[in-house]
Protein backbone atom coordinates (compact mmCIF):
# COMPACT_ATOMS: atom_id res chain seq x y z
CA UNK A 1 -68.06 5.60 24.65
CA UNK A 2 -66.91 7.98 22.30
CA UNK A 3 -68.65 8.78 19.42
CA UNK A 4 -67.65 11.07 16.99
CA UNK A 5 -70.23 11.10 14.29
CA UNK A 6 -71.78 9.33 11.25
CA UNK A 7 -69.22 10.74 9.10
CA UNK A 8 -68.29 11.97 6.96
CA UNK A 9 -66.73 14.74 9.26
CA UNK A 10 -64.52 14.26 12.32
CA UNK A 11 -65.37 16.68 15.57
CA UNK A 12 -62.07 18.49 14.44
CA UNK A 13 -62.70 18.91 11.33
CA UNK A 14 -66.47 20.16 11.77
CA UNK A 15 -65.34 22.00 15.01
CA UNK A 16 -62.15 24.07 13.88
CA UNK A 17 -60.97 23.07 10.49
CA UNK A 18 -63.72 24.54 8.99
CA UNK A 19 -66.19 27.38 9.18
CA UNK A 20 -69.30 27.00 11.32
CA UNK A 21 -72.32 27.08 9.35
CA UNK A 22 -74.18 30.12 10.16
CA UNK A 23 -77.36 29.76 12.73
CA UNK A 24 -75.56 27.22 14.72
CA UNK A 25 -76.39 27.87 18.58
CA UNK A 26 -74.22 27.36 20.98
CA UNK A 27 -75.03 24.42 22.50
CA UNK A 28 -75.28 23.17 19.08
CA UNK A 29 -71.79 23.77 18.52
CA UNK A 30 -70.21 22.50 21.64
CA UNK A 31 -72.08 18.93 21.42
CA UNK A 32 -71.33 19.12 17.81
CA UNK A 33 -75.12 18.00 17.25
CA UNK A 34 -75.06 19.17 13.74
CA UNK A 35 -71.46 17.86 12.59
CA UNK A 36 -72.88 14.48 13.97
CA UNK A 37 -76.12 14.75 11.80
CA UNK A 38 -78.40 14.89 14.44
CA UNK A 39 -80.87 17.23 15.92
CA UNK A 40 -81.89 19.06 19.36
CA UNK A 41 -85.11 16.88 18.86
CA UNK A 42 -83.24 13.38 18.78
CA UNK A 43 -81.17 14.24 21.58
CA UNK A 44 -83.76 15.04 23.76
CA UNK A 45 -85.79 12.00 22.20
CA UNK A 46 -83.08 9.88 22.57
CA UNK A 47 -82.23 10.42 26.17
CA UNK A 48 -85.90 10.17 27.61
CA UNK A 49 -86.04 7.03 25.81
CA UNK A 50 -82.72 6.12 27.04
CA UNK A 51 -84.03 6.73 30.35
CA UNK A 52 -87.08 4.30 30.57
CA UNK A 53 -85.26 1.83 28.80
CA UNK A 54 -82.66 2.05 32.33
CA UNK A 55 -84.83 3.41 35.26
CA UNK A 56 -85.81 0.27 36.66
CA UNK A 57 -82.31 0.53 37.72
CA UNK A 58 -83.90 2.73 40.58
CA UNK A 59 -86.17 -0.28 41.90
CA UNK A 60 -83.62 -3.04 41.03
CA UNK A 61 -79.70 -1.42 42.43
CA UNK A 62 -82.07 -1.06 45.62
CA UNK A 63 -83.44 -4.19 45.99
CA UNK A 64 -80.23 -5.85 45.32
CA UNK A 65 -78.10 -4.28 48.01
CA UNK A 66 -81.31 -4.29 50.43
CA UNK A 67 -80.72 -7.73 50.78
CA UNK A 68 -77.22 -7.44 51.54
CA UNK A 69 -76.40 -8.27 54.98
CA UNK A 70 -74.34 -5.61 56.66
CA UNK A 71 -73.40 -6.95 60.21
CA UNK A 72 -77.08 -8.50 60.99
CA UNK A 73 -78.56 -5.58 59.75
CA UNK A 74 -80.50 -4.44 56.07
CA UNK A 75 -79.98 -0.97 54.57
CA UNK A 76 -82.54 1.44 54.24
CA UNK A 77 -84.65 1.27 51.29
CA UNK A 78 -85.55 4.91 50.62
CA UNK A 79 -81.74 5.81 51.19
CA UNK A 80 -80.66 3.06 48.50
CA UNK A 81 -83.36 4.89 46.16
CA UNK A 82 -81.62 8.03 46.82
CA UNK A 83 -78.47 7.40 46.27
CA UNK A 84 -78.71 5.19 43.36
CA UNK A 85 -80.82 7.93 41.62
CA UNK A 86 -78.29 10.87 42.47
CA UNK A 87 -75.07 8.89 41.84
CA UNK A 88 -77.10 7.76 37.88
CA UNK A 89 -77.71 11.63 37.58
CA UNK A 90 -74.07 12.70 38.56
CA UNK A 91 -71.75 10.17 36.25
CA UNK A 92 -74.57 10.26 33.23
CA UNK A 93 -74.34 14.44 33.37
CA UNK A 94 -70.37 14.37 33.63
CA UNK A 95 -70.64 11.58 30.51
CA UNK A 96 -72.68 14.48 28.26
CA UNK A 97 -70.79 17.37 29.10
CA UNK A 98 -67.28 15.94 29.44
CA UNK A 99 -67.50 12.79 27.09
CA UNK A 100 -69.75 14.46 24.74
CA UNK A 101 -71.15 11.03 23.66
CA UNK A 102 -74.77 9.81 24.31
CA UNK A 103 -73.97 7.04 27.20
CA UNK A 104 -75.76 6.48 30.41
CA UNK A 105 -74.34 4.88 33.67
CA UNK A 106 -76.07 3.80 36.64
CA UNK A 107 -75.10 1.61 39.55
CA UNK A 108 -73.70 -1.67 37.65
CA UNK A 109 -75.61 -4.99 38.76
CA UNK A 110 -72.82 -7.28 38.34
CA UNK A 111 -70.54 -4.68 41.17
CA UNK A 112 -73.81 -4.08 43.15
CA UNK A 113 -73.80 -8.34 43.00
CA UNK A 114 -70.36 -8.40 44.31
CA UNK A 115 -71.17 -6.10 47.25
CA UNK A 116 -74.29 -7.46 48.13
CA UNK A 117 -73.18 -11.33 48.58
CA UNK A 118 -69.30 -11.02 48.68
CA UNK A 119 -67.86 -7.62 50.89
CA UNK A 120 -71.31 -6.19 53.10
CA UNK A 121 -71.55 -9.65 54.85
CA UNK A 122 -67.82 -9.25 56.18
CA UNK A 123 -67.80 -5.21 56.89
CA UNK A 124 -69.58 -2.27 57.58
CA UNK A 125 -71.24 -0.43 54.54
CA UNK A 126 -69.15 2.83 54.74
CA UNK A 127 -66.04 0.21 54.36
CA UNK A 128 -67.62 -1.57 51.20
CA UNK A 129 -68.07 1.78 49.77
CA UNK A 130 -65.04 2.69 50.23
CA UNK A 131 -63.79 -0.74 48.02
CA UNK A 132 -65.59 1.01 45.41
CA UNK A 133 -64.09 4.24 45.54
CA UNK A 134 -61.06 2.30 45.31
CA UNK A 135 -61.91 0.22 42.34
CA UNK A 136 -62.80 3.64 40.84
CA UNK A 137 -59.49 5.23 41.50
CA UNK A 138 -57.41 1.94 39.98
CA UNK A 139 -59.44 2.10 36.62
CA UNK A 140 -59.00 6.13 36.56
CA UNK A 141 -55.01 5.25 37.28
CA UNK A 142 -55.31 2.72 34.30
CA UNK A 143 -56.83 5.26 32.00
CA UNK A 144 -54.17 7.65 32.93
CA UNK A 145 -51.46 6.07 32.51
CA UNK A 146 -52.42 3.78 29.30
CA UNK A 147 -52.33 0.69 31.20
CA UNK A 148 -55.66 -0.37 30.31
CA UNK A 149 -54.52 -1.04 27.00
CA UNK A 150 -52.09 -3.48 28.58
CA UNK A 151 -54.98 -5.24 30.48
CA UNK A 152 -56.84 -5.43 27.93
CA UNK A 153 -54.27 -7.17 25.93
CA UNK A 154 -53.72 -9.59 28.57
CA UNK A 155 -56.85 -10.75 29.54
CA UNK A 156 -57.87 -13.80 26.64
CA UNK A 157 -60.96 -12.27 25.09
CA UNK A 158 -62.75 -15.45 25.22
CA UNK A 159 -62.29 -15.18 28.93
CA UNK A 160 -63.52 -11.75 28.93
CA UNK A 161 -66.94 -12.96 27.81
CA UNK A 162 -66.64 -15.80 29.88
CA UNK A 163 -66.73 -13.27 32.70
CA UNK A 164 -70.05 -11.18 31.25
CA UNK A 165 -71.55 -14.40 30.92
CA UNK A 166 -71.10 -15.69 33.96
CA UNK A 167 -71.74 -12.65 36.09
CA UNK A 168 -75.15 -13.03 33.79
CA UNK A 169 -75.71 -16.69 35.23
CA UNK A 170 -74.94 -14.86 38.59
CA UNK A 171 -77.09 -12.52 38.69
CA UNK A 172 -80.36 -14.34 37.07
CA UNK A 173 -79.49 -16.95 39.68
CA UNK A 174 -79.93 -14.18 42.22
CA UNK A 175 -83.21 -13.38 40.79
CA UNK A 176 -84.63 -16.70 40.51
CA UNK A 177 -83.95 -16.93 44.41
CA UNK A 178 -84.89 -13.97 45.17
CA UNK A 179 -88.71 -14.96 43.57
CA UNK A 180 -88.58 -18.09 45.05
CA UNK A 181 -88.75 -19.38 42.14
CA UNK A 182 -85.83 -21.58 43.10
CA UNK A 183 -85.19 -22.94 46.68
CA UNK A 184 -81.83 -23.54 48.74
CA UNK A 185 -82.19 -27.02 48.97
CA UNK A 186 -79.89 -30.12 47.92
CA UNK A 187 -77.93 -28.02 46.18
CA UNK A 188 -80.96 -25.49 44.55
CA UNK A 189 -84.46 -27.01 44.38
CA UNK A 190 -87.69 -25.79 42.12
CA UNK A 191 -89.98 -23.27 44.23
CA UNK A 192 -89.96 -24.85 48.26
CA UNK A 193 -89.82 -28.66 48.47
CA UNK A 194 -89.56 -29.40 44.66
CA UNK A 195 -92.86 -27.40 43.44
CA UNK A 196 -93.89 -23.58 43.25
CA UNK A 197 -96.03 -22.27 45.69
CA UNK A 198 -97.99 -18.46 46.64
CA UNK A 199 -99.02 -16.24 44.32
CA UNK A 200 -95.48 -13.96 44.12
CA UNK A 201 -93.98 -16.46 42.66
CA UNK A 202 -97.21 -16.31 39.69
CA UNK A 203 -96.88 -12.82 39.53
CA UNK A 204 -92.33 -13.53 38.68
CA UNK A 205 -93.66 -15.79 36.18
CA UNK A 206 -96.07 -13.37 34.80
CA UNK A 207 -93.47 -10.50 34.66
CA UNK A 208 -90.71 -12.46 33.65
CA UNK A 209 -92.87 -13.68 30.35
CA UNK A 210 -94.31 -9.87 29.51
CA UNK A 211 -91.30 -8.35 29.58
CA UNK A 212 -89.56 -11.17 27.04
CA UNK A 213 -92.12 -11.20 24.84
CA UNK A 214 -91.72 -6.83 24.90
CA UNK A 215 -88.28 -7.67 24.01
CA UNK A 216 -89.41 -9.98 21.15
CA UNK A 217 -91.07 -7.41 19.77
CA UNK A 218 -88.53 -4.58 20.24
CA UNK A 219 -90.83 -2.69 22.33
CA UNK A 220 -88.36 0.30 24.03
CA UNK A 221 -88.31 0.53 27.80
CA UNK A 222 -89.60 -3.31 27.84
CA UNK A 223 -88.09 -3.84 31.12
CA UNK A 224 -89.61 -0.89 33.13
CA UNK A 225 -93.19 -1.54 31.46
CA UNK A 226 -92.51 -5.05 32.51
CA UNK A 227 -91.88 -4.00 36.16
CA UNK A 228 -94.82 -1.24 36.06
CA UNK A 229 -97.00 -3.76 34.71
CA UNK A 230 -96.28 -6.46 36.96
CA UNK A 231 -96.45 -4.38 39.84
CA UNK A 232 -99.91 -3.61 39.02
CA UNK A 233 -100.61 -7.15 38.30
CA UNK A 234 -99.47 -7.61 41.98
CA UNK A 235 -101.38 -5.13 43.87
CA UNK A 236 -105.12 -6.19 41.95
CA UNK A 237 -103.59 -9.55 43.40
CA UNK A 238 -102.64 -8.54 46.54
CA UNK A 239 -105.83 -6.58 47.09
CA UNK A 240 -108.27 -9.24 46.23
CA UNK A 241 -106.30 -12.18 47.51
CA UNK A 242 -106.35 -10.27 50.85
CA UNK A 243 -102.71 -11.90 51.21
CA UNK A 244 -100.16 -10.95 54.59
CA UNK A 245 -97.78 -8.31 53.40
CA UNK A 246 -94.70 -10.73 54.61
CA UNK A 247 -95.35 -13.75 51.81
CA UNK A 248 -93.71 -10.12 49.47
CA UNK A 249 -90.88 -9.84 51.49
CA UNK A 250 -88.88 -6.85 51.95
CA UNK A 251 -91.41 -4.81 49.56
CA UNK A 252 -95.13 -4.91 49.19
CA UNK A 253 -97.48 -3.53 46.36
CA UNK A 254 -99.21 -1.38 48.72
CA UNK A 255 -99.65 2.39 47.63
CA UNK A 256 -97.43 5.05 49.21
CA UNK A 257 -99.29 8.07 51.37
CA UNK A 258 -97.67 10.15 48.87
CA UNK A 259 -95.62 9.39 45.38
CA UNK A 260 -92.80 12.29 46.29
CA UNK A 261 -90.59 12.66 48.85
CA UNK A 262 -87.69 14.18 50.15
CA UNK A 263 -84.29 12.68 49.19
CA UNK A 264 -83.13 10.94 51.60
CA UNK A 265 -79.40 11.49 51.91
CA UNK A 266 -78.40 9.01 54.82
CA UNK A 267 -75.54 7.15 52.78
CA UNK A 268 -74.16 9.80 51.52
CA UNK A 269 -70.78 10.53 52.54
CA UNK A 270 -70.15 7.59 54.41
CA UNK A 271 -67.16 5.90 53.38
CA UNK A 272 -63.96 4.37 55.03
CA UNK A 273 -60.83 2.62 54.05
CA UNK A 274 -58.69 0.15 55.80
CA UNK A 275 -59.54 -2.08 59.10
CA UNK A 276 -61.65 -4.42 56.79
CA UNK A 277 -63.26 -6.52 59.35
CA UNK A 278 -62.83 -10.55 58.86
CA UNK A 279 -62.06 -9.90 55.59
CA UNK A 280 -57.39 -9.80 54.87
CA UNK A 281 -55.35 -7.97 52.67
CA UNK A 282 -55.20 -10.26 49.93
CA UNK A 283 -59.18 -10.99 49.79
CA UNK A 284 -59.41 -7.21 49.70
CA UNK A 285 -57.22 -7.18 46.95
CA UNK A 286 -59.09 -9.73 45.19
CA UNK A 287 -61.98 -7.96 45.56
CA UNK A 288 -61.04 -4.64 44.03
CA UNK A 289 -59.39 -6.74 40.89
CA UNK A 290 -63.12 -8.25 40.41
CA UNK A 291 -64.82 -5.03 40.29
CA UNK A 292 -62.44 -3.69 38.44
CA UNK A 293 -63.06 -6.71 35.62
CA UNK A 294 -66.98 -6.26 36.62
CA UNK A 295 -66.36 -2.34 35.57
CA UNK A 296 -64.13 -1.74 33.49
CA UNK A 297 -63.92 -4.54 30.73
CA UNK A 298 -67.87 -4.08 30.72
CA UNK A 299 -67.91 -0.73 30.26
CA UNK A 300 -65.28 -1.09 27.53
CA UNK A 301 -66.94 -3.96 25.65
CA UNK A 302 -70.18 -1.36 26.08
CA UNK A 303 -69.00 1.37 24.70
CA UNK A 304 -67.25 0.43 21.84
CA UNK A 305 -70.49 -2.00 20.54
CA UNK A 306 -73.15 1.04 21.28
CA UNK A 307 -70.67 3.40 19.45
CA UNK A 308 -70.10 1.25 16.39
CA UNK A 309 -74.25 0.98 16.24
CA UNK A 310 -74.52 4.51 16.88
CA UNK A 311 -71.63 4.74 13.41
CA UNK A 312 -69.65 6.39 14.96
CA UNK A 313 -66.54 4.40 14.76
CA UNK A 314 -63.87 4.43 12.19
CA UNK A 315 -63.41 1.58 10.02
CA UNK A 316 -60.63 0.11 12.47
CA UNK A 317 -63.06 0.45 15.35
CA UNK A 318 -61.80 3.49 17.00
CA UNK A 319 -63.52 6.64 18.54
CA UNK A 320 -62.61 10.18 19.63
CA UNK A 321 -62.55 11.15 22.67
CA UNK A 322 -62.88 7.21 24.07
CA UNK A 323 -60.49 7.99 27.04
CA UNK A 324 -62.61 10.59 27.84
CA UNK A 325 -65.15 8.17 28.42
CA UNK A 326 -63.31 6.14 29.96
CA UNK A 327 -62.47 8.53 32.63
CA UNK A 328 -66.03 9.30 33.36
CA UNK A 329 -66.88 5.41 33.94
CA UNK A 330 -64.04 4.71 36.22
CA UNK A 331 -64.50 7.86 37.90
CA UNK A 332 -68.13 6.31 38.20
CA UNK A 333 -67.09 4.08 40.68
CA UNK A 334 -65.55 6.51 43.13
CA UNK A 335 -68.61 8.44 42.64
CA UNK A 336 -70.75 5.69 43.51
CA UNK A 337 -68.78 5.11 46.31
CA UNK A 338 -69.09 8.19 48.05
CA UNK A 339 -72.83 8.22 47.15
CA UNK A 340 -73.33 5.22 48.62
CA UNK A 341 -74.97 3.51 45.75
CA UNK A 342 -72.89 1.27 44.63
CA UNK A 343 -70.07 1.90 41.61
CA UNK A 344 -71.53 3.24 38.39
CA UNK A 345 -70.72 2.11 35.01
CA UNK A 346 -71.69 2.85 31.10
CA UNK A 347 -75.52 0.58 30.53
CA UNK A 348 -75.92 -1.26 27.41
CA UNK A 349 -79.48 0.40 27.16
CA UNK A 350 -77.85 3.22 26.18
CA UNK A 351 -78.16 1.76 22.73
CA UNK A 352 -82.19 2.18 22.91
CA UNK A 353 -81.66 6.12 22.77
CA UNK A 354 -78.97 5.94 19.89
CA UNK A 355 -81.81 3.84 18.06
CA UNK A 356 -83.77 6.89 18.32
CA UNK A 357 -81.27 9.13 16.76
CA UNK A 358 -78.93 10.18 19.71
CA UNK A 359 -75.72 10.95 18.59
CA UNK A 360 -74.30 13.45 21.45
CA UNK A 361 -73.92 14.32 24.89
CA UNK A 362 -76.78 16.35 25.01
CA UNK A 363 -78.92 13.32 25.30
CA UNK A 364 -77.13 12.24 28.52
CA UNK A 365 -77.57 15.79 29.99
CA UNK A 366 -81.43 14.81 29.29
CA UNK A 367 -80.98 11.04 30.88
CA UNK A 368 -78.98 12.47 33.48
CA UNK A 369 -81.66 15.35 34.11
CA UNK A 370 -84.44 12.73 34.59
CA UNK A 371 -82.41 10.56 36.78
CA UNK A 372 -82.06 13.76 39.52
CA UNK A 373 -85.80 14.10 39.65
CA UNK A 374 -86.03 10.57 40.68
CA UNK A 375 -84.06 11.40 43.96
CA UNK A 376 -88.02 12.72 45.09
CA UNK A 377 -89.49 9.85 43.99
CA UNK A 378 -88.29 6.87 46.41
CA UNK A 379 -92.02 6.25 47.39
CA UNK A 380 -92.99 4.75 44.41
CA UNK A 381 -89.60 2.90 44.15
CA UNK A 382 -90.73 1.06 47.35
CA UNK A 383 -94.17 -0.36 45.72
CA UNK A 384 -92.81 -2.52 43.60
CA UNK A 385 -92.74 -6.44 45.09
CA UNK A 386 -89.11 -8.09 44.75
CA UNK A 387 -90.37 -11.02 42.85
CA UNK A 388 -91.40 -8.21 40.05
CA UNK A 389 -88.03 -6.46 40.39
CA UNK A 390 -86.45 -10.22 40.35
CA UNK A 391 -87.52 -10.83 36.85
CA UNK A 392 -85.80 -8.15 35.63
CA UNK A 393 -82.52 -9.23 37.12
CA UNK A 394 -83.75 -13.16 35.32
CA UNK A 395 -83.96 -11.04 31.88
CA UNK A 396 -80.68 -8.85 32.32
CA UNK A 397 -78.78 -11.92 33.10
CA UNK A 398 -80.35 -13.49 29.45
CA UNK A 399 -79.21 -10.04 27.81
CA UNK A 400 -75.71 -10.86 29.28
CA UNK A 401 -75.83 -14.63 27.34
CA UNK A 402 -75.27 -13.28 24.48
CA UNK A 403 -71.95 -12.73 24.51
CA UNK A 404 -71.53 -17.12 24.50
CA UNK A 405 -71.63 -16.47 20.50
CA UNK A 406 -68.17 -15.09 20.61
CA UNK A 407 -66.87 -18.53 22.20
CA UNK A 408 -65.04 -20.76 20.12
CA UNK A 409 -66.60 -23.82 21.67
CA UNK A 410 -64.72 -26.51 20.16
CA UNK A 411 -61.45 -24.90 20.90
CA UNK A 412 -60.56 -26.65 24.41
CA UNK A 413 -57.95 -24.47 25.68
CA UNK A 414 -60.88 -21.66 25.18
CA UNK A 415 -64.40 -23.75 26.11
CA UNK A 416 -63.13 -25.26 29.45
CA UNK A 417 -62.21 -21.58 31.14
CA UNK A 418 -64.73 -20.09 29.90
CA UNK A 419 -67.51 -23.14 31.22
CA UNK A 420 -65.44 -22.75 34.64
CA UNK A 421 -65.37 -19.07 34.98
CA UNK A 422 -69.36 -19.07 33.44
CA UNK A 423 -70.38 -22.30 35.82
CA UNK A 424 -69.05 -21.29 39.26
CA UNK A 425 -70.16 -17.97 39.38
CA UNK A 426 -73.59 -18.94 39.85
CA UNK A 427 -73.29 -22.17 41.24
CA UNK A 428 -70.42 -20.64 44.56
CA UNK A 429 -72.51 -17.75 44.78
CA UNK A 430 -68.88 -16.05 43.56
CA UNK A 431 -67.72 -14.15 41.25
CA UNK A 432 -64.58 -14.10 42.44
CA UNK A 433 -64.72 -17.95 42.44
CA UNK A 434 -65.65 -18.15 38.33
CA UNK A 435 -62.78 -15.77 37.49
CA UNK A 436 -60.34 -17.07 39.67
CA UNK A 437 -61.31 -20.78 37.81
CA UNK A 438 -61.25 -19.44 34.52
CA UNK A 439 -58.04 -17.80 35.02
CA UNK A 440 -56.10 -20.68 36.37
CA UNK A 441 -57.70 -23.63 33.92
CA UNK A 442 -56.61 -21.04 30.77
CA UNK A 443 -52.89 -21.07 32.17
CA UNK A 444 -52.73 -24.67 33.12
CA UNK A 445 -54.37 -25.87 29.84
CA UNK A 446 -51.97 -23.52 27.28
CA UNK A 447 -48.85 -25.03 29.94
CA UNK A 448 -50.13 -28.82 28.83
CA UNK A 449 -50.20 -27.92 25.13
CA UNK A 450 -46.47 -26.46 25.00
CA UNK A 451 -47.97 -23.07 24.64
CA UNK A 452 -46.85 -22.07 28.29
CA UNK A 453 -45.27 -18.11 26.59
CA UNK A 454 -49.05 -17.46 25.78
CA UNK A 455 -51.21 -16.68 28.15
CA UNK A 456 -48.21 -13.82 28.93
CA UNK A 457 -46.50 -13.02 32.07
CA UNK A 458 -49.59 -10.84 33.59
CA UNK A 459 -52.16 -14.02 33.50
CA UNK A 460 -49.32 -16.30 34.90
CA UNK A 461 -48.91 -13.58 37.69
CA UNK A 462 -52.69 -13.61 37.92
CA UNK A 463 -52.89 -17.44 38.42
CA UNK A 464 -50.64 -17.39 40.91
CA UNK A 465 -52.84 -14.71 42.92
CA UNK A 466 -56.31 -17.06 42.61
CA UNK A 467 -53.80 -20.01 43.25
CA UNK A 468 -53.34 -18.54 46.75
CA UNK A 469 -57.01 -17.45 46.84
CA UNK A 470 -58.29 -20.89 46.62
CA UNK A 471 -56.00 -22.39 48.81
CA UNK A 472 -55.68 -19.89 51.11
CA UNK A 473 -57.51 -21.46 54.11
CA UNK A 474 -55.01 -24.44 54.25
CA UNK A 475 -52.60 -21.90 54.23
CA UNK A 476 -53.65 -20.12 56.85
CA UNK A 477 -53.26 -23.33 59.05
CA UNK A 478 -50.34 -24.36 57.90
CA UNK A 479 -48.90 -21.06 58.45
CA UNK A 480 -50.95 -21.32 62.25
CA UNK A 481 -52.52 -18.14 61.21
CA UNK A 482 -56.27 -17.51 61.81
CA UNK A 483 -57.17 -19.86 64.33
């Protein structure tokens, strides 16, 4: 995101056009921490609270893509830890000392979503990695080159929200399943067989409500004293219910031997590209075009709103240094590729630590810092019960509704895409599905209005990509290809 400061100075001006005032350290000079009117104080204040407003990313990326079914098999918990800690360390420290602006970026849960439920079933994990290293590289490209400005001009911005809101339906859906709060029945069902049942499903509930009504009151870090809290609340449970570790699942409230441990680095590294299993070209392709609308129209929308709260936007709404930014997030990806973690991209929480004053870099150095000493703390990561870590996914999903105020709702040609591309995310289990909906109902409906020249040649090129998505199974057979 790029900041540049609360006025009245620009980094230029305070940096070079004019003489430093005297006493100015050096690192005071290259975050410009004083031309931005902040302090070495704030910084630091404003990335620790940056960082408990975003660690539960460490229990929740993992939990996520521990469920993802790679070939039969699950993915190693403490690894996940690992390398969602050291790839959130990485991308936040390159975002304070290259960006210079006070942004955080961890693994993002609407690409980790995509992964989990859409590429691991159909390849191995080095090969879905190696989608997001890809994803990474196209968004770099588009920063390089300018075309992002392009994209972002093409893309309808109701349909961009359309997209955040539905990957928000998508993943609270996930959550709510995950708890068992809702059932796979005829087509979802309340709890197993119409009614909630077993006491991890009370303890969702119970951390679901806390960590709202922390939110209500603008209590910072409300979603990791949510999870702490209702972890707690599940091991008194656990203990005194005397309860068999499976009803948890894949985690159980049980304390560790020891609360550090050595990283474990077995993801790291591993990444391939090409021979893509069941999965063809042009589902690949797909693919990498969602997480690159998952990541980089995010991050964009992201950066921009915390760096207009932060003031440090001009009055037209543009920053310094944003394709610096930029860079960093869709280099985030590629990162989070090789890591192993899942692709990274710029967190909305971010905001929390420019509440408290942040204004530079230097407060991601501090995030960033705090996010490396988590690589020794996977043990504690693994206490926490999914139905507690599912709530938080329930409350991110609400924090991702809010974009549905930007929706002109009574404009047709806008509400019907955007109910499409918000409706069958969560209800195919597909992202790719919703955008692929939205996309094509946008183009269709402007085409039955006479306004065919609007949606622009890029979405019509897009429709006619989905259009062979979605039909691309009778295709197959009428083309005697795939058996």
């Amino acid at each position: 995101m790029t900041q540049s400061f609360v006025r009245p100075r620009t980094d230029r001006e305070a940096g070079a056009g004019s003489r430093p005032p005297t006493g100015r350290s050096r690192l005071d000079r290259y975050f410009h921490i004083s031309a931005r009117g902040s302090t070495v104080a704030r910084e630091v204040r404003g990335g620790v609270t940056t960082f408990m407003a975003m660690a539960y990313i460490l229990l929740l990326n993992p939990l996520l893509l521990s469920g993802a079914d790679v070939n039969g098999d699950r993915l190693d918990q403490s690894a996940l830890v690992t390398a969602t800690a050291l790839a959130a360390a990485v991308t936040t420290l390159l975002m304070g000392l290259i960006g210079k602006v006070p942004l955080a970026l961890a693994a993002g849960l609407s690409v980790s979503g995509v992964l989990a439920t859409q590429v691991a079933p159909h390849m191995t994990w080095p090969q879905a990695m190696g989608m997001c290293v890809l994803y990474g590289a196209v968004i770099v490209l588009l920063v390089l080159t300018g075309l992002r400005e392009v994209i972002m001009n093409a893309i309808p911005l109701p349909l961009k929200h359309g997209i955040t809101i539905g990957i928000g339906m998508f993943i609270a859906l996930i959550g709510l399943v995950n708890a068992g709060f809702v059932g796979k029945g005829a087509p979802v069902t309340l709890g197993t067989g119409g009614q909630l049942s077993g006491w991890p499903v009370l303890v969702f509930c119970v951390t679901l409500l806390l960590i709202f009504m922390l939110q209500a009151r603008g209590v910072p870090g409300a979603i990791l004293i949510g999870i702490v809290a209702g972890t707690l609340v599940a091991m008194v449970v656990d203990a005194t219910a005397g309860l068999d570790r499976k009803v948890w699942g894949l985690t159980a409230p049980e304390l560790p031997g020891s609360a550090f441990a050595a990283p474990d680095f077995g993801l790291f590294g591993h990444v391939a590209f090409g021979d893509w299993g069941s999965v063809g070209a042009m589902t690949v392709g797909v693919i990498v075009f969602t997480l690159v609308l998952a990541g980089f129209f995010d991050a964009m929308a992201t950066i921009i709103g915390v760096g207009t709260e932060a003031g440090l936007a001009d009055e037209r709404g543009r920053m310094p240094g944003l394709s610096k930014a930029l860079f960093v997030d869709g280099a985030g990806g590629a990162i989070g590729g090789v890591a192993g973690a899942s692709g990274q991209t710029v967190f909305v929480e971010s905001a929390t630590g420019v509440g408290e004053g942040a204004r530079t870099g230097l407060s991601s150095v501090v995030t960033g810092l705090l996010f490396a000493a988590g690589l020794f703390l996977t043990p504690l990561a693994q206490i926490v019960p999914g139905q507690v870590a599912a709530a938080a996914l329930v409350v991110i999903g609400a924090m991702m509704m809010q974009n549905a105020r930007h929706v002109d709702w009574a404009d047709r040609s806008v509400a019907v895409p955007v109910f499409l591309t918000v409706a069958l995310m969560p209800f195919t289990y597909s992202i790719t599905a919703g955008v692929g909906a939205g996309v094509i109902a946008y183009t269709a409906i402007k085409a039955a209005q006479g306004k065919w020249r609007e949606p622009g040649a890029f979405m019509w090129v897009l429709t006619g990509v989905f259009g062979v998505y979605f039909a691309l199974h009778p295709i197959e057979g009428w083309l005697g290809v795939g058996g």
